[in-house]
N, C-alpha and C. Protein backbone atom coordinates (compact mmCIF):
# COMPACT_ATOMS: atom_id res chain seq x y z
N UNK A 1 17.37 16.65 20.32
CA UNK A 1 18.37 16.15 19.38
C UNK A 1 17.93 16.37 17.93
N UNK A 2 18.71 16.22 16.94
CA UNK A 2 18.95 16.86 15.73
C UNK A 2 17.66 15.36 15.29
N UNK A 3 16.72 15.72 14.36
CA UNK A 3 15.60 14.46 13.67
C UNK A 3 16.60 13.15 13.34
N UNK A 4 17.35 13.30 12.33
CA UNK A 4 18.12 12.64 11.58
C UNK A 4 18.29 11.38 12.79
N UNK A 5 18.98 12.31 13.88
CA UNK A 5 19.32 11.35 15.15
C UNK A 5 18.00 10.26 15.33
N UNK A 6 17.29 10.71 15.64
CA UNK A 6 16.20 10.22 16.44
C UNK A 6 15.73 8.90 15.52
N UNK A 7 15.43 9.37 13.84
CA UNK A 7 15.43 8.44 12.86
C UNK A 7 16.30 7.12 12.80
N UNK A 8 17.67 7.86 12.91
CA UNK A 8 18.62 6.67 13.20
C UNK A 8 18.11 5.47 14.10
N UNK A 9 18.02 6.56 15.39
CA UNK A 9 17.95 5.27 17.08
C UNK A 9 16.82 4.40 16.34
N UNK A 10 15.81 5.06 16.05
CA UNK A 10 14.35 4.20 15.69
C UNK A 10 14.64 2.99 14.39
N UNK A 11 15.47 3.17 13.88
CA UNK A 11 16.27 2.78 13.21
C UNK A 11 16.42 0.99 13.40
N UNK A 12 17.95 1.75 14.11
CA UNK A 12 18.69 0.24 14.81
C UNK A 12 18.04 -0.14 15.74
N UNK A 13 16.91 0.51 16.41
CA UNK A 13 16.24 -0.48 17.74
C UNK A 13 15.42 -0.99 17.49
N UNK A 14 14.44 -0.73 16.28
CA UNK A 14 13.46 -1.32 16.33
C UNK A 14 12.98 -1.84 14.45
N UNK A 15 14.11 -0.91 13.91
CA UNK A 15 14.09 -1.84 12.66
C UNK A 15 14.96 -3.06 12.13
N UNK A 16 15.88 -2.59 12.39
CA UNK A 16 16.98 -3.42 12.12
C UNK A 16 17.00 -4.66 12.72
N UNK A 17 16.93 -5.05 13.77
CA UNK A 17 16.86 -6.41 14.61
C UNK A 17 15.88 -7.24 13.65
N UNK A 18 14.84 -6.70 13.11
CA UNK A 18 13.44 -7.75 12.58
C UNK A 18 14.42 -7.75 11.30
N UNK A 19 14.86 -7.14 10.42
CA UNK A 19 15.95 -7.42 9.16
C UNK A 19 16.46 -9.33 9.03
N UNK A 20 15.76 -9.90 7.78
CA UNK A 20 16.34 -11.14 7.72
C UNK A 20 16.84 -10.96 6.45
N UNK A 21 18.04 -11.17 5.87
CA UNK A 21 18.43 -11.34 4.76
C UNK A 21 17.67 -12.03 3.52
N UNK A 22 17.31 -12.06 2.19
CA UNK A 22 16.48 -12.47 1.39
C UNK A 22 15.39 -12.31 1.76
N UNK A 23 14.84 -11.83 2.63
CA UNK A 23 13.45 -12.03 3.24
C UNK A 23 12.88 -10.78 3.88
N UNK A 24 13.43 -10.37 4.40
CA UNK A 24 13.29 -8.87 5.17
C UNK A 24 14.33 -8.19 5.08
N UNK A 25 14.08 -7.46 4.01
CA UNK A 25 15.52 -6.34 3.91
C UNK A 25 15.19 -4.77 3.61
N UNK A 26 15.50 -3.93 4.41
CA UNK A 26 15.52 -2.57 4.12
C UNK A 26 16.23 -2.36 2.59
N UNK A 27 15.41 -1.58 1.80
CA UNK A 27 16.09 -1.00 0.50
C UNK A 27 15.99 0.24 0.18
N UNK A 28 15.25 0.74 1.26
CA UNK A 28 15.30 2.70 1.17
C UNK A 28 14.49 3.10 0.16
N UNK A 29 14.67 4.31 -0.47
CA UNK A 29 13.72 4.91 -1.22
C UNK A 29 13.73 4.21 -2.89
N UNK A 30 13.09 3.99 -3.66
CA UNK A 30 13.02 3.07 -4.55
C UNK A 30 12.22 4.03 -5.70
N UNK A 31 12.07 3.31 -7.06
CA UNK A 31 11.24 4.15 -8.12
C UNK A 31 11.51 3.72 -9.37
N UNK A 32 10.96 3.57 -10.15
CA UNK A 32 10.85 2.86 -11.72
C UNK A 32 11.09 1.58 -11.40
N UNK A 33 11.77 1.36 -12.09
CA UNK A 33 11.51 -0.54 -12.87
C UNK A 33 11.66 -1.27 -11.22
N UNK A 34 12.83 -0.72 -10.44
CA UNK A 34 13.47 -1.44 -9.51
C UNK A 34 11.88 -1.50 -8.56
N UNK A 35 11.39 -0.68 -8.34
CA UNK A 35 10.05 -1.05 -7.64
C UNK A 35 8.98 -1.48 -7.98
N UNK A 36 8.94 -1.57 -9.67
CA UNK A 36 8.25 -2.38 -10.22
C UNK A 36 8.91 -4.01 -10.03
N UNK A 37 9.81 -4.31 -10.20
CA UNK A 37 10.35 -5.78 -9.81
C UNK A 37 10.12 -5.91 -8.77
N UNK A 38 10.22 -5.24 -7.59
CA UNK A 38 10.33 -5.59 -6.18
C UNK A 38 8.77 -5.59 -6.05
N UNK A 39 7.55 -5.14 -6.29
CA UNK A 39 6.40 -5.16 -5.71
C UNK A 39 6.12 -6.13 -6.88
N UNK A 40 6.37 -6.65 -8.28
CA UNK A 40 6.18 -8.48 -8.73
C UNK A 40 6.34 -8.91 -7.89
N UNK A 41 6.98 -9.29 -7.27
CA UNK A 41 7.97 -10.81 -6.19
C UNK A 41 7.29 -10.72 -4.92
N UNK A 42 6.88 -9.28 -4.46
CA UNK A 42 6.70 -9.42 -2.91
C UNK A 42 5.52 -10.03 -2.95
N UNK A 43 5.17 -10.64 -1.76
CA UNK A 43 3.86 -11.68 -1.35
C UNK A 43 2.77 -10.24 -0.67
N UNK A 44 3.05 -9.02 -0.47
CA UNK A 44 2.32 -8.23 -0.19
C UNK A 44 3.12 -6.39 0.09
N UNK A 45 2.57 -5.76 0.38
CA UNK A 45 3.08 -4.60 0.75
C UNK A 45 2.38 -4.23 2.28
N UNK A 46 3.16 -3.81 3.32
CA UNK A 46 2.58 -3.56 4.39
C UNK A 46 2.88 -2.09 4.53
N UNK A 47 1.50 -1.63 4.60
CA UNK A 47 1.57 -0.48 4.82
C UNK A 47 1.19 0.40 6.41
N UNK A 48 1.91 0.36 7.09
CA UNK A 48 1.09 0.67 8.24
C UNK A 48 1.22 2.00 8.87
N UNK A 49 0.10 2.55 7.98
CA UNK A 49 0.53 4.06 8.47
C UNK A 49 -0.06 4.83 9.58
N UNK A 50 0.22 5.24 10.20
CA UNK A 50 -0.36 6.10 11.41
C UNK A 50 -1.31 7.78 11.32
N UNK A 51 -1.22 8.01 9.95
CA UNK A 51 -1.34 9.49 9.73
C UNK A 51 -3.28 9.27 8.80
N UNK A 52 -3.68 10.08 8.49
CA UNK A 52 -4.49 10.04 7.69
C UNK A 52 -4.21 10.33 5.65
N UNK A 53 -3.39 9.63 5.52
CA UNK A 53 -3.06 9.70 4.03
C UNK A 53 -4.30 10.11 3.33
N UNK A 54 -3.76 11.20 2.04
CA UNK A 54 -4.94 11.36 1.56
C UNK A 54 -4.99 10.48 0.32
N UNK A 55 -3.95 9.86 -0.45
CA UNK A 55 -4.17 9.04 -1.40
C UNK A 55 -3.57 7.53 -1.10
N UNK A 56 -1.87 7.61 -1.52
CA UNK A 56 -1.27 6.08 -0.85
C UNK A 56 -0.94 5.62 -2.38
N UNK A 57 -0.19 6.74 -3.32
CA UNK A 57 0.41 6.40 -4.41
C UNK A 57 1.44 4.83 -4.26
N UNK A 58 1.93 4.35 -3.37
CA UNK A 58 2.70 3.39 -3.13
C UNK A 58 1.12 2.21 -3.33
N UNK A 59 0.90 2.15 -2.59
CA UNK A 59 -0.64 1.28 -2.76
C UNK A 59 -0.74 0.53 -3.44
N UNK A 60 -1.11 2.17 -4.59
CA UNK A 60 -2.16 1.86 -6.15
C UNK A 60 -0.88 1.17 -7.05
N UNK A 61 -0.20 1.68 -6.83
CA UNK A 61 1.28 1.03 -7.67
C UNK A 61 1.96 -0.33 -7.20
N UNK A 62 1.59 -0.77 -5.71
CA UNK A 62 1.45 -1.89 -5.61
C UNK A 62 0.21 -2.62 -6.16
N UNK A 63 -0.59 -2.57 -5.74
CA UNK A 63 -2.27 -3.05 -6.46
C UNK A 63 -2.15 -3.70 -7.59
N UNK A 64 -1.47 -2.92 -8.56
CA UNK A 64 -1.18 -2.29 -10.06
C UNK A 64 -0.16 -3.65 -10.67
N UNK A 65 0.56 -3.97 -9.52
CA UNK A 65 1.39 -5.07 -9.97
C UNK A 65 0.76 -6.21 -9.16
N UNK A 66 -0.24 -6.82 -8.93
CA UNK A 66 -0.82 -7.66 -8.07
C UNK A 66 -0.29 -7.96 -7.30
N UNK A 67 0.48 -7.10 -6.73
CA UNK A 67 0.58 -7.30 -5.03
C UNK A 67 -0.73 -6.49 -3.93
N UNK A 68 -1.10 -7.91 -3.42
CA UNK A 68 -2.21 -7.30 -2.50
C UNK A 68 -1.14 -6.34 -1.00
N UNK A 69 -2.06 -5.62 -0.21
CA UNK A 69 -1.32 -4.40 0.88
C UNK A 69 -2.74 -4.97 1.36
N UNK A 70 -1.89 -4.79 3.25
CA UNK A 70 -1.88 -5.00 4.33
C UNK A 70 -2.14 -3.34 5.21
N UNK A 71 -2.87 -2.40 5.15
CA UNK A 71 -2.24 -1.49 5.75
C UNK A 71 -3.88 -1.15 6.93
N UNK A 72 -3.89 0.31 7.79
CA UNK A 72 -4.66 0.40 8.62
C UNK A 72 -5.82 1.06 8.39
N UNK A 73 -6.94 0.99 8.60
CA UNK A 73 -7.82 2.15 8.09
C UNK A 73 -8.32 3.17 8.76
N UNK A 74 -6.97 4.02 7.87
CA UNK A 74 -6.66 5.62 8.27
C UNK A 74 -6.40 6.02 6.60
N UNK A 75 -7.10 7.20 6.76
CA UNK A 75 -7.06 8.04 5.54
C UNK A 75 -8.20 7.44 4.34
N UNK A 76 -7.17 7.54 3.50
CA UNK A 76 -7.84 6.92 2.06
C UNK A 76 -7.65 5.56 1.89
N UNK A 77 -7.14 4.91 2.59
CA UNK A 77 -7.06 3.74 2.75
C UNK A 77 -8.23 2.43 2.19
N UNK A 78 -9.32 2.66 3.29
CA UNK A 78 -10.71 2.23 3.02
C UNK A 78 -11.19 2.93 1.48
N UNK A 79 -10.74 3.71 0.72
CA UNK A 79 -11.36 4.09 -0.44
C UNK A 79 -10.31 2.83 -1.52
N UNK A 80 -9.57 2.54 -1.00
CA UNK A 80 -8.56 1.86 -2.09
C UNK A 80 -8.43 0.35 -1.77
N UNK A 81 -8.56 0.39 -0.59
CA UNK A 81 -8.71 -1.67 -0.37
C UNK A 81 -9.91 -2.00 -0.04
N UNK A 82 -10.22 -3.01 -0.73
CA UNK A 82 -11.23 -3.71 -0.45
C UNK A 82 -11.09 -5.19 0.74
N UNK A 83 -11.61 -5.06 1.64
CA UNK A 83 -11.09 -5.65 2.90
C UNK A 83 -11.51 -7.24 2.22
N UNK A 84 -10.40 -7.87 2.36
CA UNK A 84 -10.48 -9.60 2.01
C UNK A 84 -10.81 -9.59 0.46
N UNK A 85 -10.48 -8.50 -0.73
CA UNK A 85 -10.65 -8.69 -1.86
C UNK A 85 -9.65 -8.52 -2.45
N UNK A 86 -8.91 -7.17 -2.61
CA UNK A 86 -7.22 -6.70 -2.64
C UNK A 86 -6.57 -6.57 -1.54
N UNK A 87 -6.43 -6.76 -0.19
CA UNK A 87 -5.73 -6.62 1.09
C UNK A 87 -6.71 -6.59 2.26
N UNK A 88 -5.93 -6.03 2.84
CA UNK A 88 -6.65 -6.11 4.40
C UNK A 88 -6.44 -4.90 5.13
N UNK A 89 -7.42 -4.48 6.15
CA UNK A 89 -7.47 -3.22 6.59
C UNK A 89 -7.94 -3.44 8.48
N UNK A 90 -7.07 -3.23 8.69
CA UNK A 90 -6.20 -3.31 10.11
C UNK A 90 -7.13 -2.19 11.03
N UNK A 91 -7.68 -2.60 12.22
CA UNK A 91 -7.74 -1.59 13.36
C UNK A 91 -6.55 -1.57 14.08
N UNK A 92 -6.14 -1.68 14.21
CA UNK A 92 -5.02 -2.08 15.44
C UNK A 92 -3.93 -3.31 15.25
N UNK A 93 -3.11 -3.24 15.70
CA UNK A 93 -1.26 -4.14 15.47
C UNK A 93 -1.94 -5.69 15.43
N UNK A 94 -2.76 -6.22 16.22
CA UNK A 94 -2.66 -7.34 16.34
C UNK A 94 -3.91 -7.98 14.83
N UNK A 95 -4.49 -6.87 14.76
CA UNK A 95 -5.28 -7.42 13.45
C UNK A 95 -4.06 -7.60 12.58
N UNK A 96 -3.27 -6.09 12.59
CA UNK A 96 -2.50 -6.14 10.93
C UNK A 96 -1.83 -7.15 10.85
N UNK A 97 -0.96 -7.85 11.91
CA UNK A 97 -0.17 -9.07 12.39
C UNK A 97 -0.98 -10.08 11.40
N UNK A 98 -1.99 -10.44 12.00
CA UNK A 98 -3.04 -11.51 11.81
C UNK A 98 -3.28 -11.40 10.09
N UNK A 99 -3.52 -10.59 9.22
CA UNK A 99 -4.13 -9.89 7.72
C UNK A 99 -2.35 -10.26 7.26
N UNK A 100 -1.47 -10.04 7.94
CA UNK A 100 0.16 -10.29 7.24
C UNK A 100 0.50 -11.41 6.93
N UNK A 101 -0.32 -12.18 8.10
CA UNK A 101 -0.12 -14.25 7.64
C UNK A 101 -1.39 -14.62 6.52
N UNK A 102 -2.47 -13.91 6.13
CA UNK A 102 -3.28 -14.01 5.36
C UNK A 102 -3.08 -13.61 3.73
N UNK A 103 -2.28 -12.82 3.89
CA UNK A 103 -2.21 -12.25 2.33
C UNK A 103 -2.28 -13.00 1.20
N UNK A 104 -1.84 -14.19 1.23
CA UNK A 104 -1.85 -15.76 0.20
C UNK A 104 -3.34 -15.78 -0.28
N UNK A 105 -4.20 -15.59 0.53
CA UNK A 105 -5.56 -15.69 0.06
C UNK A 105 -6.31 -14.48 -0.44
N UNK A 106 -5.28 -13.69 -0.96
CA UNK A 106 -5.77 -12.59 -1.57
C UNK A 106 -5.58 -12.77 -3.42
N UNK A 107 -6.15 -13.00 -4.56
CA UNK A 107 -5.95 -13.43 -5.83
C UNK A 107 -5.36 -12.59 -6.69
N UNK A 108 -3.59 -12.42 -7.05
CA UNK A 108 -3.56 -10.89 -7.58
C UNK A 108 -3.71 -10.36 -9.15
N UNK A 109 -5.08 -11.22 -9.31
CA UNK A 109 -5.47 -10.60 -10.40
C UNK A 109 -6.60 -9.74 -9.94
N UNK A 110 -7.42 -9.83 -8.96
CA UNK A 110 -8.31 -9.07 -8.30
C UNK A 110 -7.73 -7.73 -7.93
N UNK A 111 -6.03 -7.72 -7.25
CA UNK A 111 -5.48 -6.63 -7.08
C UNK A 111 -5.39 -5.35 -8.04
N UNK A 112 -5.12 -6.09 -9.10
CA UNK A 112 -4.91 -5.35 -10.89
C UNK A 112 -6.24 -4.89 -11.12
N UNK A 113 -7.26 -5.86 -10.88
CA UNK A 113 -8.61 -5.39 -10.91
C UNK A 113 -9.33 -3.98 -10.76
N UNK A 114 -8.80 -3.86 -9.22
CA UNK A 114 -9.29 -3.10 -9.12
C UNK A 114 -8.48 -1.31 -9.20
N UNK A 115 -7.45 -1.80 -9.76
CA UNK A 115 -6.75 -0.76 -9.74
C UNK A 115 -6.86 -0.10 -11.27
N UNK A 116 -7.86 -0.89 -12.18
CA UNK A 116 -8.48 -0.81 -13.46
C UNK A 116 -9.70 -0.20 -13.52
N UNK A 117 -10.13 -0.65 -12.52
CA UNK A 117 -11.73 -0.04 -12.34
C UNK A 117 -11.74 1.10 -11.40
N UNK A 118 -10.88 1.27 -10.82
CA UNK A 118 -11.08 2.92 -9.80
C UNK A 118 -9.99 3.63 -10.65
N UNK A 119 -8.79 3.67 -10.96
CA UNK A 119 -7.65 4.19 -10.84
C UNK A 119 -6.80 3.73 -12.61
N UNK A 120 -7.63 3.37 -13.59
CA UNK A 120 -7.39 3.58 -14.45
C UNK A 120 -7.33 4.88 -15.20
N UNK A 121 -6.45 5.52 -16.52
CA UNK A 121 -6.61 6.57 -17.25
C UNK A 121 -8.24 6.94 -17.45
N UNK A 122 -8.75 6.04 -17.89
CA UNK A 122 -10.03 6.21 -18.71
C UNK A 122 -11.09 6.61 -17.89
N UNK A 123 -10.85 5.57 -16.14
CA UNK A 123 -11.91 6.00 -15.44
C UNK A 123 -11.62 7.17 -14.60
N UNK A 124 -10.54 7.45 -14.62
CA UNK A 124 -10.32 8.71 -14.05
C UNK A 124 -10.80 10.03 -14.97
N UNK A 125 -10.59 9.62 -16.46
CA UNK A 125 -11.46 11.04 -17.08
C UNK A 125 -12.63 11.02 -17.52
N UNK A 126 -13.07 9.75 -17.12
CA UNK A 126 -14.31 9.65 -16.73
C UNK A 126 -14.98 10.11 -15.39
N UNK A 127 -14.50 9.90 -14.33
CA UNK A 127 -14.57 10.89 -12.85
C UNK A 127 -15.00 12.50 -13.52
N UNK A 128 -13.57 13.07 -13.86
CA UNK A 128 -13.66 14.65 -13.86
C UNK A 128 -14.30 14.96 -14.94
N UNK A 129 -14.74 14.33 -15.71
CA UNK A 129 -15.71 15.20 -16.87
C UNK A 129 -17.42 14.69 -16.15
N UNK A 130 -17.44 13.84 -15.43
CA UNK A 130 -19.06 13.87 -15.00
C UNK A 130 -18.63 15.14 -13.41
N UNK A 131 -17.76 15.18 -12.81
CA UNK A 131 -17.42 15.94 -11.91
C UNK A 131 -17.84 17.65 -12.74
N UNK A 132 -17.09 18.12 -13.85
CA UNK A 132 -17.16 18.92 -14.54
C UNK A 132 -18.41 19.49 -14.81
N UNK A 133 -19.00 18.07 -15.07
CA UNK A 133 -21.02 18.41 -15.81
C UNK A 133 -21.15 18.83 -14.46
N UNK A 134 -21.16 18.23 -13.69
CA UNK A 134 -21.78 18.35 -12.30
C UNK A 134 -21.83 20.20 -11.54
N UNK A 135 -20.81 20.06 -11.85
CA UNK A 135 -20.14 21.47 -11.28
C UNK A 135 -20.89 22.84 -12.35
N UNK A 136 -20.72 22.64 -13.22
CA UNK A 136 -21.40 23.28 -14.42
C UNK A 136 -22.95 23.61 -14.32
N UNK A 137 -23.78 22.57 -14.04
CA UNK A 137 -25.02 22.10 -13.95
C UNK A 137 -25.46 23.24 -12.48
């Protein structure tokens, strides 16, 4: 069958039913301010990805607004959360479950934190110019 299809079924069977109004709501693809408001308010971001991401721009941009993330450690994941400091990092469904009722005890100024100290302008051209010497050298 045509993807689109298949997206759909996965859709209404297994997304839609968990859908609570004010509380759990699908809002589709998102960007500027509107996802800057929406990751203020949320109590976390769950990320639960299955693939090996190599960065997790959604993340750092949650982080960024002190919302702590919930997601698995796959990919770059483990380079960007600090387990029980900015979020939580999941082996398997029943941990991430468990890290989703926890998120309250995550502080989101620690979130901002650290999204200052890895993933700021400054320390990032700070990265590629000692990267640069390095390479040079």
């Amino acid at each position: 069958p045509y993807r689109n299809d298949l997206y759909f079924k996965y859709f209404k069977n297994e997304v839609a039913p968990n859908l609570i109004p004010n509380q759990i709501e699908y809002v589709g693809t998102i960007t500027g301010k509107r996802k800057q408001r929406l990751f203020n308010k949320a109590k976390a971001l769950l990320f639960p990805i299955d693939w090996e991401e190599p960065f997790g721009m959604a993340v750092i941009e949650a982080l960024a607004c002190g919302t702590p993330v919930v997601a698995y450690r796959r990919g770059a994941m483990p380079e960007i959360i600090e387990h029980g400091v900015n979020g939580f990092l999941a082996d398997n469904y029943r941990e991430f479950k468990r890290y989703a009722r926890q998120v309250s005890d995550i502080d989101p100024e620690a979130c901002r934190r650290t999204v200052e100290q890895k993933f700021s302008a400054d320390k990032l051209a700070e990265n590629y110019t000692n990267l640069y010497r390095k390479i040079i050298a």
